[in-house]
C-alpha atoms as a PDB file:
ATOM      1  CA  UNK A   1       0.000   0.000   0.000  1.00  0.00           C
ATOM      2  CA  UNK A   2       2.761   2.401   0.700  1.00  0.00           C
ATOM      3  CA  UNK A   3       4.710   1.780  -2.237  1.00  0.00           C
ATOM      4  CA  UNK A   4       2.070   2.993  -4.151  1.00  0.00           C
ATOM      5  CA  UNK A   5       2.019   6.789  -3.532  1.00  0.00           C
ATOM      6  CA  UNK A   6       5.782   6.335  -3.789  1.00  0.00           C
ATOM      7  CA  UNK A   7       5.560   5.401  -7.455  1.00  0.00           C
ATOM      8  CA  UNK A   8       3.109   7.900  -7.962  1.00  0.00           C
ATOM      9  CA  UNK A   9       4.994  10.674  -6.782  1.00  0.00           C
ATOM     10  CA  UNK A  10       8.179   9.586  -8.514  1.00  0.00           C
ATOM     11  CA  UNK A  11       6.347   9.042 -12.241  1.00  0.00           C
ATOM     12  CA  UNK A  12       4.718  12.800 -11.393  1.00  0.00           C
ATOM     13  CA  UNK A  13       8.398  13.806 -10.635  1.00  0.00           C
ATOM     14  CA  UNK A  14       9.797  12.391 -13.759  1.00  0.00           C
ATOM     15  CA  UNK A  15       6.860  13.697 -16.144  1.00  0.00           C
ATOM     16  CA  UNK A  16       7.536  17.469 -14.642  1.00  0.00           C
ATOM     17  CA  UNK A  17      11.066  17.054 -15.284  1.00  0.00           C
ATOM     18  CA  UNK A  18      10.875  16.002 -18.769  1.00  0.00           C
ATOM     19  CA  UNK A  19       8.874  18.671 -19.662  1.00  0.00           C
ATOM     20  CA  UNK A  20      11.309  21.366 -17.963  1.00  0.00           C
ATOM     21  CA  UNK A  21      13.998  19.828 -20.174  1.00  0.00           C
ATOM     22  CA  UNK A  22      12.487  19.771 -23.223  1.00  0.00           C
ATOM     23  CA  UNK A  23      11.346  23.400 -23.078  1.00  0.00           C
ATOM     24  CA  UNK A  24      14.859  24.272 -22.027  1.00  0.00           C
ATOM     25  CA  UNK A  25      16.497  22.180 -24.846  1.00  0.00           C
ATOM     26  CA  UNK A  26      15.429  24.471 -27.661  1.00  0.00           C
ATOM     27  CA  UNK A  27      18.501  25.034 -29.583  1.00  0.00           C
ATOM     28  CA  UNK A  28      18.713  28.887 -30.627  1.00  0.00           C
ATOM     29  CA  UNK A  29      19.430  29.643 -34.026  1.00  0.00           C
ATOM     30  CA  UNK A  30      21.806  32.620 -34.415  1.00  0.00           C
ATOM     31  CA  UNK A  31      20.871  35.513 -36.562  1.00  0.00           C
ATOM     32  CA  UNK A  32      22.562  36.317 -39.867  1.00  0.00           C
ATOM     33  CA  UNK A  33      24.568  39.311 -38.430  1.00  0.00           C
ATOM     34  CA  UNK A  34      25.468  36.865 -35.319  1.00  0.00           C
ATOM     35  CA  UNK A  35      26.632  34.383 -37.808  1.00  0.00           C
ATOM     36  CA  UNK A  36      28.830  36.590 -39.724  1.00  0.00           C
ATOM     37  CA  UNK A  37      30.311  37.918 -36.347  1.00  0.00           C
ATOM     38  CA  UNK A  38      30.885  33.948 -35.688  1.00  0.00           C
ATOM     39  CA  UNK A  39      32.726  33.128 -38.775  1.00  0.00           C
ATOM     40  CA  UNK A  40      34.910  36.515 -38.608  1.00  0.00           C
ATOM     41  CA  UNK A  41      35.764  35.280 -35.132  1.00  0.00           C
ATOM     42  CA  UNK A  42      36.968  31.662 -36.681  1.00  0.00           C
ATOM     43  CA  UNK A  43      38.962  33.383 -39.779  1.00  0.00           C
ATOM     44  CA  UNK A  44      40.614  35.902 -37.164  1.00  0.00           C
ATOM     45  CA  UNK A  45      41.671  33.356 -34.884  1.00  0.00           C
ATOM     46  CA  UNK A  46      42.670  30.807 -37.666  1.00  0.00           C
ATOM     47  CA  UNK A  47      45.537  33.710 -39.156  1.00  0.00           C
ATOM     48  CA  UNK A  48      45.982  34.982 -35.835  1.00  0.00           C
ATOM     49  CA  UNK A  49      47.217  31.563 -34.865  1.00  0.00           C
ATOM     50  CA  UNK A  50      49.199  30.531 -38.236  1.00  0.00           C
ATOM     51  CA  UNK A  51      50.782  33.803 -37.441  1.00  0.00           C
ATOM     52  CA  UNK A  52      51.367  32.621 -33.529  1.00  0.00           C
ATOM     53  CA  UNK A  53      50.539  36.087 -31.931  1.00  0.00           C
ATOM     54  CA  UNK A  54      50.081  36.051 -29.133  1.00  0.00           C
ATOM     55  CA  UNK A  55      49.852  38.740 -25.695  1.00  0.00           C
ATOM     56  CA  UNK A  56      49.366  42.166 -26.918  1.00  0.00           C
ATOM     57  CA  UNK A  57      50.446  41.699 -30.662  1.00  0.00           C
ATOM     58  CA  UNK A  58      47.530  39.083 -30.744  1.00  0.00           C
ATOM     59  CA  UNK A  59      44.902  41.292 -28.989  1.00  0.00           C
ATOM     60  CA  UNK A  60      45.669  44.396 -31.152  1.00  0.00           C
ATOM     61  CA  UNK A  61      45.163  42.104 -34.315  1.00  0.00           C
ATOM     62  CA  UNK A  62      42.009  40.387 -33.005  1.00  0.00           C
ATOM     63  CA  UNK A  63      41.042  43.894 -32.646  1.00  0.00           C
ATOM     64  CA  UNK A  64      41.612  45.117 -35.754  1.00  0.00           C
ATOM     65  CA  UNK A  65      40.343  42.254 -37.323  1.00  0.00           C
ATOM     66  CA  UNK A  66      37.226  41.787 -35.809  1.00  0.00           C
ATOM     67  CA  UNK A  67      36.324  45.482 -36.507  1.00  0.00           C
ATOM     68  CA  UNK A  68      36.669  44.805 -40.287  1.00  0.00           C
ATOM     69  CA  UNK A  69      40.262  46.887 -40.364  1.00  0.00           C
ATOM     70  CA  UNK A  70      42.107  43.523 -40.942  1.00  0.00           C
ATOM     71  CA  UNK A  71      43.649  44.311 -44.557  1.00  0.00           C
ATOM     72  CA  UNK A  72      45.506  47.025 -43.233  1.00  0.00           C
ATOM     73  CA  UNK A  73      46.857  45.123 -40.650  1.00  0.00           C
ATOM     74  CA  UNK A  74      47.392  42.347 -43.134  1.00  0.00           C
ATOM     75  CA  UNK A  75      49.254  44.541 -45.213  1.00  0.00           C
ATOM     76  CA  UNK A  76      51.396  46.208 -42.535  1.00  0.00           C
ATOM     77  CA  UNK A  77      52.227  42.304 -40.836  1.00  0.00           C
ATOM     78  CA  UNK A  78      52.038  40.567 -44.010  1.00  0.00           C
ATOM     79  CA  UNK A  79      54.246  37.309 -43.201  1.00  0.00           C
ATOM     80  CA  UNK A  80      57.898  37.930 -44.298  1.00  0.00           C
ATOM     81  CA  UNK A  81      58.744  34.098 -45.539  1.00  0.00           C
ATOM     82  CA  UNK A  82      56.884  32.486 -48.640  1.00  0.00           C
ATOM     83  CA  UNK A  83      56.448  29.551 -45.904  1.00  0.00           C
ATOM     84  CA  UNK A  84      54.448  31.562 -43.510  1.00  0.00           C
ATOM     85  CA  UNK A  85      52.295  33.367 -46.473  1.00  0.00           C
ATOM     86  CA  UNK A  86      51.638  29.572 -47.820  1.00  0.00           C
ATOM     87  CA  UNK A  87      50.310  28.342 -44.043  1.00  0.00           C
ATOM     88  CA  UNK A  88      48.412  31.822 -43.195  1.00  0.00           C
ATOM     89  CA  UNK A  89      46.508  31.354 -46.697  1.00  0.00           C
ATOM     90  CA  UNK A  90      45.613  27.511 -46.227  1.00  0.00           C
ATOM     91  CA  UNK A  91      44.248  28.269 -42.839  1.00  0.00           C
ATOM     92  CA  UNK A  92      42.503  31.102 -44.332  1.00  0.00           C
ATOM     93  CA  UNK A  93      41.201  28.884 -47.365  1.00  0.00           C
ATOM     94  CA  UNK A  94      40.536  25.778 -44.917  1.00  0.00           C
ATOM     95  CA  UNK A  95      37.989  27.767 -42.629  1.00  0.00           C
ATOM     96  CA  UNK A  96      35.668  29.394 -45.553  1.00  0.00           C
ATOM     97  CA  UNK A  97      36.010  25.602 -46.602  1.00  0.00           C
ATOM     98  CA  UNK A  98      37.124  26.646 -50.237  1.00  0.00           C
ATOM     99  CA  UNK A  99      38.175  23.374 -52.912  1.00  0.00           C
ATOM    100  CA  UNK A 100      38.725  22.915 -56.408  1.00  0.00           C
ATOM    101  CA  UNK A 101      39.122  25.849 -58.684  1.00  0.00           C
ATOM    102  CA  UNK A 102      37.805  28.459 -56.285  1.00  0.00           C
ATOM    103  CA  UNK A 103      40.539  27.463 -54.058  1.00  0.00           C
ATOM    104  CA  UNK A 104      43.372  27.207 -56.816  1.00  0.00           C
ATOM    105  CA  UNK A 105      42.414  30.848 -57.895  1.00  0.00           C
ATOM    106  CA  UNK A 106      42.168  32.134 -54.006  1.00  0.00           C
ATOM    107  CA  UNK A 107      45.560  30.549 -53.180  1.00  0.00           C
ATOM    108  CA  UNK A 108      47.060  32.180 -56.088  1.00  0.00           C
ATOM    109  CA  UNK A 109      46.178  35.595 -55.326  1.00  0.00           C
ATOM    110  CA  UNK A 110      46.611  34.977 -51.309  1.00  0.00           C
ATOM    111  CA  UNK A 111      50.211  34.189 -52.135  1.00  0.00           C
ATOM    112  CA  UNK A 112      50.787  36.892 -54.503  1.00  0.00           C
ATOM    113  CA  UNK A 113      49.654  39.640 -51.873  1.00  0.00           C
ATOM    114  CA  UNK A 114      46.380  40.871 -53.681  1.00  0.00           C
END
């Protein structure tokens, strides 16, 4: 007889419980300018990393970058060896997930400074 209300009350507890979690578990989709901010966040990080800045060189980049000033600071920083131009524009090419001809023709003028 007692293990009755027992069950009762734990099957309540578990019904209110899935029902919190499933109104909690709605995954938010970002808006477009959100998403934009996102993948400038990945492509500044990406060449701020093939570059290995870091301390205040880094934050002054991430700065710049993320405020849409990055070609100037590209320009002024570009990478001195044809090595470190080669890795900064395959990170660049791997994160907006370029292949084939669009990334043959973005490599090319990546390495050639344009």
């Amino acid at each position: 007889m007692r293990l009755f209300p027992t069950l009762l009350a734990s099957a309540a507890l578990l019904g209110l419980s899935g029902a919190c979690s499933a109104s909690f578990a709605q995954p938010s989709v970002p808006s477009s300018a959100q998403a934009a901010q996102q993948q400038r966040m990945k492509d500044c990080n990406a060449t701020a990393k093939t570059r290995s800045l870091a301390g205040d060189g880094r934050k002054q980049f991430m700065s710049a970058c993320l405020s849409g000033k990055a070609d100037s600071v590209q320009s002024a920083a570009a990478p001195a060896t044809q090595q470190d131009r080669m890795r900064s524009c395959n990170a660049e090419a791997g994160t907006k997930k370029l292949a084939g001809d669009q990334r043959r023709s973005f490599m090319s003028a990546c390495l050639s400074g344009h």
